[in-house]
C-alpha atoms as a PDB file:
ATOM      1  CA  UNK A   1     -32.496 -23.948  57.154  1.00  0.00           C
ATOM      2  CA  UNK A   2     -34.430 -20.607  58.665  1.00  0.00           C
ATOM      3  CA  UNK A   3     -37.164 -22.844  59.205  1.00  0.00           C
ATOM      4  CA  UNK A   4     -35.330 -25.711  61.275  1.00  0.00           C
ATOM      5  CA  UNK A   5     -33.765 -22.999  63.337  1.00  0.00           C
ATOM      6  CA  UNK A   6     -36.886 -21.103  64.616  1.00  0.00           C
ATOM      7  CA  UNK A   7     -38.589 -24.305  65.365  1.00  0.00           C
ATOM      8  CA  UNK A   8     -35.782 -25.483  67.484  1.00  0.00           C
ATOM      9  CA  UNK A   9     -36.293 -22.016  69.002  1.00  0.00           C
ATOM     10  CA  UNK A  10     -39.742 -22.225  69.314  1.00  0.00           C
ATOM     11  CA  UNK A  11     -39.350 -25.327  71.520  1.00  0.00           C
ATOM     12  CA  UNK A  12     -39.145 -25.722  75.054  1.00  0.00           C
ATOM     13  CA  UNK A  13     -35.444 -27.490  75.173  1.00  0.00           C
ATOM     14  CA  UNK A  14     -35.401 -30.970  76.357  1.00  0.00           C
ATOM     15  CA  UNK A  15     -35.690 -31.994  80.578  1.00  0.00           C
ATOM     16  CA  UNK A  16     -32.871 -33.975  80.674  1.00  0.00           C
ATOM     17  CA  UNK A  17     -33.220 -34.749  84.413  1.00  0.00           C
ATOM     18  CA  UNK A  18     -36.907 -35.906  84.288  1.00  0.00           C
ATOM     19  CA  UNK A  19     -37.336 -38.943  86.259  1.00  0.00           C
ATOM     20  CA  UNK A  20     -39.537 -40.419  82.835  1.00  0.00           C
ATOM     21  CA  UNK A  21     -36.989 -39.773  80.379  1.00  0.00           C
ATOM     22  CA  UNK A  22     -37.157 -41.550  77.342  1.00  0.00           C
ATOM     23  CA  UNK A  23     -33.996 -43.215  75.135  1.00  0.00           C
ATOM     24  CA  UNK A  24     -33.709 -43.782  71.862  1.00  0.00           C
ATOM     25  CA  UNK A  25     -30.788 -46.683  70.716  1.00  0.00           C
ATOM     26  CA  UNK A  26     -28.963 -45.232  67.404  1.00  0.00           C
ATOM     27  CA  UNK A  27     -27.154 -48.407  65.553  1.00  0.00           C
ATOM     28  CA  UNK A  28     -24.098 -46.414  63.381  1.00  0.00           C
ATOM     29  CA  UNK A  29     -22.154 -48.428  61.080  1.00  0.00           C
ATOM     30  CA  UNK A  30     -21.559 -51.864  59.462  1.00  0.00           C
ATOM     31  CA  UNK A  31     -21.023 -52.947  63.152  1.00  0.00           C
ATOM     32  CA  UNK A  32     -23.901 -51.503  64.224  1.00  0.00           C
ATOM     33  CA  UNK A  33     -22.369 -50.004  67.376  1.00  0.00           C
ATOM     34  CA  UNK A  34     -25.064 -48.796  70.149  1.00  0.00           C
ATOM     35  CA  UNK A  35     -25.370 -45.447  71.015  1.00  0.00           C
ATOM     36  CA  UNK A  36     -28.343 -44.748  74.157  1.00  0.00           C
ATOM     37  CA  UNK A  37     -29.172 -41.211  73.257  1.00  0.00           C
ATOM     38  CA  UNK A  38     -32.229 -39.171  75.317  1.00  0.00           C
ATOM     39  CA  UNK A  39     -34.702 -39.517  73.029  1.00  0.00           C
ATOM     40  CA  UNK A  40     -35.752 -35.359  73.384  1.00  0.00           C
ATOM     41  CA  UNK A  41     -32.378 -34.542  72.852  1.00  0.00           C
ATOM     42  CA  UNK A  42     -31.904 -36.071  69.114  1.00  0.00           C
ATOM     43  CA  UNK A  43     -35.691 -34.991  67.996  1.00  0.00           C
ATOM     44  CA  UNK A  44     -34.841 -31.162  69.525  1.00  0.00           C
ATOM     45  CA  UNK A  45     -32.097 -30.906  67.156  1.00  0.00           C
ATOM     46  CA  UNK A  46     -32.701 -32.939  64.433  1.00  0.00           C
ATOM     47  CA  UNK A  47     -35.419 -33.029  61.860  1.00  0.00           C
ATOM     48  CA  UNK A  48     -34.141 -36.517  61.069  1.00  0.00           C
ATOM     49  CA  UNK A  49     -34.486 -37.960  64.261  1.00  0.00           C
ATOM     50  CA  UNK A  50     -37.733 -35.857  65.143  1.00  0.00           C
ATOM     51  CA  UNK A  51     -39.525 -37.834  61.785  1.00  0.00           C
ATOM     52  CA  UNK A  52     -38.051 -41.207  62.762  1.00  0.00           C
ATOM     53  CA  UNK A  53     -38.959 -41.847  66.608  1.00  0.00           C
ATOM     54  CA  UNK A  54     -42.576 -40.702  65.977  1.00  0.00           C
ATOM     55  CA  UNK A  55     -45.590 -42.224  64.038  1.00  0.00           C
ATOM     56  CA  UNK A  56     -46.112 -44.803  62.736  1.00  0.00           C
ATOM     57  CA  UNK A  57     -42.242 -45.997  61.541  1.00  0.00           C
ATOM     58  CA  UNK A  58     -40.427 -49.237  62.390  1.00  0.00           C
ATOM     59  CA  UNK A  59     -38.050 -46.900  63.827  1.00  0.00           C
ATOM     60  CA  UNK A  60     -40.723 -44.964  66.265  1.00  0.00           C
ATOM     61  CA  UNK A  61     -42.070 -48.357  67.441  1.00  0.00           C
ATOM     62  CA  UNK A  62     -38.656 -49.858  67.952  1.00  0.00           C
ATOM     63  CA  UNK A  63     -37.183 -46.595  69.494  1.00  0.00           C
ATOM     64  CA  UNK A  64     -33.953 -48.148  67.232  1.00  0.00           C
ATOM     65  CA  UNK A  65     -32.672 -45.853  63.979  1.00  0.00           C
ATOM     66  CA  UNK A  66     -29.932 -47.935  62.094  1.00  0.00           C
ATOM     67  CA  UNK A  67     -27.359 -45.677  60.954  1.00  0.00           C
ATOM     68  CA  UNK A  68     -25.280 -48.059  58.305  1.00  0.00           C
ATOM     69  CA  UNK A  69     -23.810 -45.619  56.429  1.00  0.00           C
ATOM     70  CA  UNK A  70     -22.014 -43.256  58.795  1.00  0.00           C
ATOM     71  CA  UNK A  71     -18.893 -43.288  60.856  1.00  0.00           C
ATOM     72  CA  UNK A  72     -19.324 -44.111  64.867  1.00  0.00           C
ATOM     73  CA  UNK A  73     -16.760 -41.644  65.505  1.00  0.00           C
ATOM     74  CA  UNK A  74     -18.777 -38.773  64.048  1.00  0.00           C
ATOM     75  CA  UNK A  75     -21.189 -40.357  65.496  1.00  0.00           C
ATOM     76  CA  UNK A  76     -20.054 -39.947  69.330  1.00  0.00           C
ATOM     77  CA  UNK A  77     -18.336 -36.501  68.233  1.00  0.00           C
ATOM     78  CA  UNK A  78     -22.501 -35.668  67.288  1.00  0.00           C
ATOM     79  CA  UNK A  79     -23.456 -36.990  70.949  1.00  0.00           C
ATOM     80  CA  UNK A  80     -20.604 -34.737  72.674  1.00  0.00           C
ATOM     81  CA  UNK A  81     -21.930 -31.786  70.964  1.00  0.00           C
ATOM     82  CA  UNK A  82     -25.877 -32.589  72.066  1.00  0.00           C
ATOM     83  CA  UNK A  83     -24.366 -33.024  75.657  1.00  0.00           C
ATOM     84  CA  UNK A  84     -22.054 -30.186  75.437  1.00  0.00           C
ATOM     85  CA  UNK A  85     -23.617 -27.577  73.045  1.00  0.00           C
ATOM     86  CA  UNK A  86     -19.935 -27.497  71.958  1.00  0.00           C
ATOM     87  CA  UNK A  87     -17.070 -29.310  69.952  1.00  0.00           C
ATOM     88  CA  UNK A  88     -14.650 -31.848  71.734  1.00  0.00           C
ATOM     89  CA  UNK A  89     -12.113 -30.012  73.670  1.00  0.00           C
ATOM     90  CA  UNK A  90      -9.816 -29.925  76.550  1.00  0.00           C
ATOM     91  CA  UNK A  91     -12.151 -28.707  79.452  1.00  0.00           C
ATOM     92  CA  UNK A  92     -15.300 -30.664  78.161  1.00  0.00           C
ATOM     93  CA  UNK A  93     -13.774 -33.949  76.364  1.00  0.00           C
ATOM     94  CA  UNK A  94     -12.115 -36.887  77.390  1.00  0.00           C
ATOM     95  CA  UNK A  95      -8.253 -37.934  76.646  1.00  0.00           C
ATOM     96  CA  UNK A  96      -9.569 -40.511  74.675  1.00  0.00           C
ATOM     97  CA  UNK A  97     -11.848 -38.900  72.870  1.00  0.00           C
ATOM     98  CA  UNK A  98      -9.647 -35.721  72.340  1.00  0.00           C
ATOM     99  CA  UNK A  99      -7.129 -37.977  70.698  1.00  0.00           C
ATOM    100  CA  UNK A 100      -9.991 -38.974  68.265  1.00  0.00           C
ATOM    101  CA  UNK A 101     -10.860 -35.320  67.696  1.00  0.00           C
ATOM    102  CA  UNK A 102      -7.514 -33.633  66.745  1.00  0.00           C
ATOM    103  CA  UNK A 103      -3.907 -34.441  66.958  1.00  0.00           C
ATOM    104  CA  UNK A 104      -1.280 -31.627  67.595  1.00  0.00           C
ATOM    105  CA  UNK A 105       1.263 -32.737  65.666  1.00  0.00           C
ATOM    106  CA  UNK A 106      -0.019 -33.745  62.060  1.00  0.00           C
ATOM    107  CA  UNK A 107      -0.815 -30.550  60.681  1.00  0.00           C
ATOM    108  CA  UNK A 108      -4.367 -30.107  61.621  1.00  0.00           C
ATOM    109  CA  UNK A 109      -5.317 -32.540  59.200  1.00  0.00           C
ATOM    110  CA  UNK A 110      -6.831 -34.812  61.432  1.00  0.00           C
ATOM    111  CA  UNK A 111      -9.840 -31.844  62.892  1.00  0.00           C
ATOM    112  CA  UNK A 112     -10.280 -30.353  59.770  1.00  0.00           C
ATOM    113  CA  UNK A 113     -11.195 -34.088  58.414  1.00  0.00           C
ATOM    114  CA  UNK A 114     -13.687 -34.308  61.828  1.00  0.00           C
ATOM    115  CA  UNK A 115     -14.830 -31.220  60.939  1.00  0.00           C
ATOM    116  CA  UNK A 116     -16.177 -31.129  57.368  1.00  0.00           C
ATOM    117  CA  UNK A 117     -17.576 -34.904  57.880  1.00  0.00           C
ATOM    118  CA  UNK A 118     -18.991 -33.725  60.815  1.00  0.00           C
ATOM    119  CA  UNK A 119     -20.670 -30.336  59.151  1.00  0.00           C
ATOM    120  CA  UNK A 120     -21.367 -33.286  56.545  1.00  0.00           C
ATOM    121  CA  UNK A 121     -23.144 -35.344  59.076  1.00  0.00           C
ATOM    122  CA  UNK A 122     -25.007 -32.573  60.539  1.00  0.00           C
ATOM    123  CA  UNK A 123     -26.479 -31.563  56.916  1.00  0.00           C
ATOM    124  CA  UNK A 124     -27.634 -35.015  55.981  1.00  0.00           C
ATOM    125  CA  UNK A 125     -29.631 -35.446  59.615  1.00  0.00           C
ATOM    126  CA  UNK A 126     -31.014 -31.644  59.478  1.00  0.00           C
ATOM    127  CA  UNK A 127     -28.910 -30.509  62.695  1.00  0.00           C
ATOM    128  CA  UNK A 128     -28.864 -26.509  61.914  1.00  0.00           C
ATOM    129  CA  UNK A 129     -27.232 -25.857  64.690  1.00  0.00           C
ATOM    130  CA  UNK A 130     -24.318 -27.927  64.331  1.00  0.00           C
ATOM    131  CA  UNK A 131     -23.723 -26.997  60.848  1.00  0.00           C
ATOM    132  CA  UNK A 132     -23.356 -23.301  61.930  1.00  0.00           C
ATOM    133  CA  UNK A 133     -21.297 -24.458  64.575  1.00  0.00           C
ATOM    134  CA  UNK A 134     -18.746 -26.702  62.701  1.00  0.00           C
ATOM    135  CA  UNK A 135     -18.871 -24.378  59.842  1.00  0.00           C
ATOM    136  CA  UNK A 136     -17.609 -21.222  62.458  1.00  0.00           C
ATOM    137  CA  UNK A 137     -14.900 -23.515  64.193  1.00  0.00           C
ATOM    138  CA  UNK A 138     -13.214 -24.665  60.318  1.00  0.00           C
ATOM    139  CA  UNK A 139     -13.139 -21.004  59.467  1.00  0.00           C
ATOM    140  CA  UNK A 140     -11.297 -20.522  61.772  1.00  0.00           C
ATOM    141  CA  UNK A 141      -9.090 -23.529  61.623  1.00  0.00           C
ATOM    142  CA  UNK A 142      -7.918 -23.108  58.212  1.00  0.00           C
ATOM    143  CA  UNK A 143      -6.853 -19.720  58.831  1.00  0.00           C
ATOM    144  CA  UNK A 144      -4.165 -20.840  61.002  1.00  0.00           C
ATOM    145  CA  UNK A 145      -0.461 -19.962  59.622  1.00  0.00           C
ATOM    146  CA  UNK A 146       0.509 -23.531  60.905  1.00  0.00           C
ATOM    147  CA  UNK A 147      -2.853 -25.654  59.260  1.00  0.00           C
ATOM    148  CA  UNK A 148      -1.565 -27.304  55.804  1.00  0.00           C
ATOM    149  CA  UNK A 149      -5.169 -26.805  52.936  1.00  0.00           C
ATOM    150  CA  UNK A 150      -8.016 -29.390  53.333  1.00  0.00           C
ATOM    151  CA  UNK A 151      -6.266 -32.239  51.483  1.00  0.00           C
ATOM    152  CA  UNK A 152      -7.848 -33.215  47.944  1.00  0.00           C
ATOM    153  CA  UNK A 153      -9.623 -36.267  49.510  1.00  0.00           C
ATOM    154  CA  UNK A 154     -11.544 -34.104  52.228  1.00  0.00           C
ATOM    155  CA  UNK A 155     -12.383 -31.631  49.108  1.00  0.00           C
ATOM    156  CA  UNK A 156     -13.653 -34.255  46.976  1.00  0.00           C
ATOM    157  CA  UNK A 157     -15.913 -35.714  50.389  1.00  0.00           C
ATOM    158  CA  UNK A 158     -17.174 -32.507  50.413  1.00  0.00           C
ATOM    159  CA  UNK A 159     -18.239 -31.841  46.986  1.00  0.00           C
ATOM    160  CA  UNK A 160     -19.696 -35.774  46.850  1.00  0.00           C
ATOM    161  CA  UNK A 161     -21.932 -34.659  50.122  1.00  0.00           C
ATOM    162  CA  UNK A 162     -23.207 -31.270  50.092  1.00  0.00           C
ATOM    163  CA  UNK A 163     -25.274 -29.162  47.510  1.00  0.00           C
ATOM    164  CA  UNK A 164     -23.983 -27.139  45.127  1.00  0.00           C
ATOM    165  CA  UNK A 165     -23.434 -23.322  46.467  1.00  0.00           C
ATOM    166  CA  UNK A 166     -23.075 -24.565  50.155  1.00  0.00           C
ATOM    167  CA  UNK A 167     -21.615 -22.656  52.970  1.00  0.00           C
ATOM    168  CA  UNK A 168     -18.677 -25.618  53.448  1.00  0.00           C
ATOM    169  CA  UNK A 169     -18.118 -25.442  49.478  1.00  0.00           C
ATOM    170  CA  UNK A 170     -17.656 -21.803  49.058  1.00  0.00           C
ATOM    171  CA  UNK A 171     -15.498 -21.323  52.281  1.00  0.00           C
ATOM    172  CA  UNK A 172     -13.027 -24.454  50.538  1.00  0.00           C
ATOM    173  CA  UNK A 173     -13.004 -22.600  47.075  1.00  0.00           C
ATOM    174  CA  UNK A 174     -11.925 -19.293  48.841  1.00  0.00           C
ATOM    175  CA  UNK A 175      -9.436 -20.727  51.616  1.00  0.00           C
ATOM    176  CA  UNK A 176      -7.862 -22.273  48.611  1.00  0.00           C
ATOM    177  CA  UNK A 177      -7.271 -18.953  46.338  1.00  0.00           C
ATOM    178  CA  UNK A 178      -6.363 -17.234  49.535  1.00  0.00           C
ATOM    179  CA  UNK A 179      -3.516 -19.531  50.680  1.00  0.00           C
ATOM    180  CA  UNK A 180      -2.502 -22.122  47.647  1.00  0.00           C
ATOM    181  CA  UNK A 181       0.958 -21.570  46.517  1.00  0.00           C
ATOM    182  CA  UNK A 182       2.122 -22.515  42.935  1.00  0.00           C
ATOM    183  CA  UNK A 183       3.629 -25.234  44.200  1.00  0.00           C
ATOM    184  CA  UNK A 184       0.662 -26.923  45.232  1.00  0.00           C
ATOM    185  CA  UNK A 185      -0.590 -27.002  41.447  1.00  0.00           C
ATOM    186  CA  UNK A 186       0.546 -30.327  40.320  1.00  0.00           C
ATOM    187  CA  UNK A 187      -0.405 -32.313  37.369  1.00  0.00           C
ATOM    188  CA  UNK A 188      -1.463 -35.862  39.254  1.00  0.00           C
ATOM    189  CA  UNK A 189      -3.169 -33.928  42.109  1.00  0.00           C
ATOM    190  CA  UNK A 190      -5.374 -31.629  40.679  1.00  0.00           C
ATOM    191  CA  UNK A 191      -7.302 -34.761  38.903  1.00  0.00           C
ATOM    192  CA  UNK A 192      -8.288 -35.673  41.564  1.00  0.00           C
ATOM    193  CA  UNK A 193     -10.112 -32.608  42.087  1.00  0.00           C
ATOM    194  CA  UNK A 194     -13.817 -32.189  41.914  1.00  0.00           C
ATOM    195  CA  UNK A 195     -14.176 -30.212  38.440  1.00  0.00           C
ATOM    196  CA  UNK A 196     -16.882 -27.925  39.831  1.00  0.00           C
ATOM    197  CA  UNK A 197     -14.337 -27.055  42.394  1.00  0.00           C
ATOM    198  CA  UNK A 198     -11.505 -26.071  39.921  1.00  0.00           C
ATOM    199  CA  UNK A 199     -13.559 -24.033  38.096  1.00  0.00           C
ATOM    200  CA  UNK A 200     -14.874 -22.153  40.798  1.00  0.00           C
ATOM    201  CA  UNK A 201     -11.304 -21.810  41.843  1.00  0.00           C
ATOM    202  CA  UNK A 202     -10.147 -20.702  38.355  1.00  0.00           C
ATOM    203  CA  UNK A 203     -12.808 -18.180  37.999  1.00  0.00           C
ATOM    204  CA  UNK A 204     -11.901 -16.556  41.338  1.00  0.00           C
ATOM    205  CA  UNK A 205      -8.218 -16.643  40.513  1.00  0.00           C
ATOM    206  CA  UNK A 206      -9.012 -14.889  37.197  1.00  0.00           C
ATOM    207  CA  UNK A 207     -11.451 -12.633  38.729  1.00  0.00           C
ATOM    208  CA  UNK A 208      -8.485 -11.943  41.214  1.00  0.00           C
ATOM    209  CA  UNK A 209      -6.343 -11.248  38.233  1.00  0.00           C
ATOM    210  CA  UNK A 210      -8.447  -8.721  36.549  1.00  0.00           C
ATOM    211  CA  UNK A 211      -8.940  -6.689  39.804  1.00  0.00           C
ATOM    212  CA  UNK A 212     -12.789  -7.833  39.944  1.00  0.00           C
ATOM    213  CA  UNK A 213     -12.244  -9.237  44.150  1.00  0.00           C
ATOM    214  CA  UNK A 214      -8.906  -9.692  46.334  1.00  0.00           C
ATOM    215  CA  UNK A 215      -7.943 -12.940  46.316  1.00  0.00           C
ATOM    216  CA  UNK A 216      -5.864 -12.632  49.121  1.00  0.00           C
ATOM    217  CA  UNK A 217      -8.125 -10.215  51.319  1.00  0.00           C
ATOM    218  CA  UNK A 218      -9.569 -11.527  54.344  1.00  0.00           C
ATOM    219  CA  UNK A 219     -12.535 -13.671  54.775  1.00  0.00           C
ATOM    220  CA  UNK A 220     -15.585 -13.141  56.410  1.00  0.00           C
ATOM    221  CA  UNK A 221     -17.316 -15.377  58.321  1.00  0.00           C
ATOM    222  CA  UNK A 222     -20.959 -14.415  57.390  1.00  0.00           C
ATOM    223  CA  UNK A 223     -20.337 -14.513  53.696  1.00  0.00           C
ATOM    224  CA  UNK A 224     -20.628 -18.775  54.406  1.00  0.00           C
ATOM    225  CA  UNK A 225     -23.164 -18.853  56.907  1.00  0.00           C
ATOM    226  CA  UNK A 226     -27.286 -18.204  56.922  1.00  0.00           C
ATOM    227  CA  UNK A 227     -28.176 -14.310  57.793  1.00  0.00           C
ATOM    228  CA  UNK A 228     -30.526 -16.154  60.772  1.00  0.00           C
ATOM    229  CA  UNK A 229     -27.323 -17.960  62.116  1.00  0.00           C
ATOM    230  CA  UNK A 230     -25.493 -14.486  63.204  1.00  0.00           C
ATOM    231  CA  UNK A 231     -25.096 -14.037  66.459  1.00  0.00           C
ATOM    232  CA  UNK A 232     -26.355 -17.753  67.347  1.00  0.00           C
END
């Protein structure tokens, strides 16, 4: 991850205005649905996209990478941030797609859902910069006195997409000691839990117990992001 953020720092950014400018057509989904992306833009920021619209690939001859697997929404939410350098929101972001984003009235459960398949997205296509980035704004998020937990199904999406000891996996192990209530221990829902997540869970709840951490202290934002990211 060091290494994919100095080169994008090493790099002039892209010239969006040039009168040459190139595009690149992204296909995302089982209905393929066209997105015309500058070309500079995706390889400046991806390692992904840098590897597939060069050399000698179908994709790089084509200018055309099929994305079949992933969601168009995250998709476009991905193409707001390379526009915008920033997450969807009420001065940069469209009714429309704010509506997408977040909804004020369901508990949060709608951005924090955005947000980790987003950070998901972002990991898979070698975007550093938008993993800090999502990472910082659902650290925030979940710390909210009115934000219900990630639900089970965003926990399990998480631990089915991202490497063990991740940045996204830790923060969800510790914003659950901090804030679950007994309550929220029930028989049927904690099957459906990712086992590597309850026992990271039970082992900081015991460690809690014996005095080894506070459970309940506050989090810290650099604990689940790279030493090179500060400050970014």
């Amino acid at each position: 991850m060091a290494n994919a953020t100095r080169n994008t720092a090493s790099r002039d950014p892209p010239r969006l205005s040039a009168h040459d400018a190139c595009f690149a057509t992204v296909l995302v989904g089982e209905e393929r649905k066209r997105f015309i992306v500058h070309k500079d833009l995706l390889t400046y920021h991806s390692e992904f996209f840098r590897s597939a619209l060069s050399g000698n690939f179908k994709e790089a001859a084509e200018q055309t990478v099929p994305l079949p697997e992933d969601d168009p929404d995250t998709f476009e939410f991905f193409v707001h941030w390379l526009y915008h350098k920033d997450l969807p929101m009420k001065d940069n972001a469209s009714t429309d797609l704010l509506q997408d984003w977040t909804s004020e009235d369901n508990g949060g459960n709608l951005e924090k859902r955005n947000l980790i398949e987003l950070h998901v997205f972002a990991d898979r296509y070698r975007v550093e910069k938008l993993k800090v980035r999502t990472l910082e704004a659902l650290f925030r998020y979940v710390q909210k006195n009115d934000v219900t937990l990630p639900s089970n199904r965003l926990i399990c999406y998480a631990y089915e997409n991202m490497p063990a000891g991740s940045g996204l996996l830790t923060l969800l192990v510790d914003v659950w000691c901090k804030y679950v209530e007994a309550e929220e221990w029930k028989d049927d829902d904690t099957e459906q839990l990712p086992s590597p997540f309850l026992i990271s869970v039970l082992k900081c709840l015991t460690d809690g117990a014996r005095g080894k951490i506070k459970v309940r202290a506050a989090l810290e934002l650099s604990k689940y992001l790279p030493p090179e990211s500060d400050g970014q």
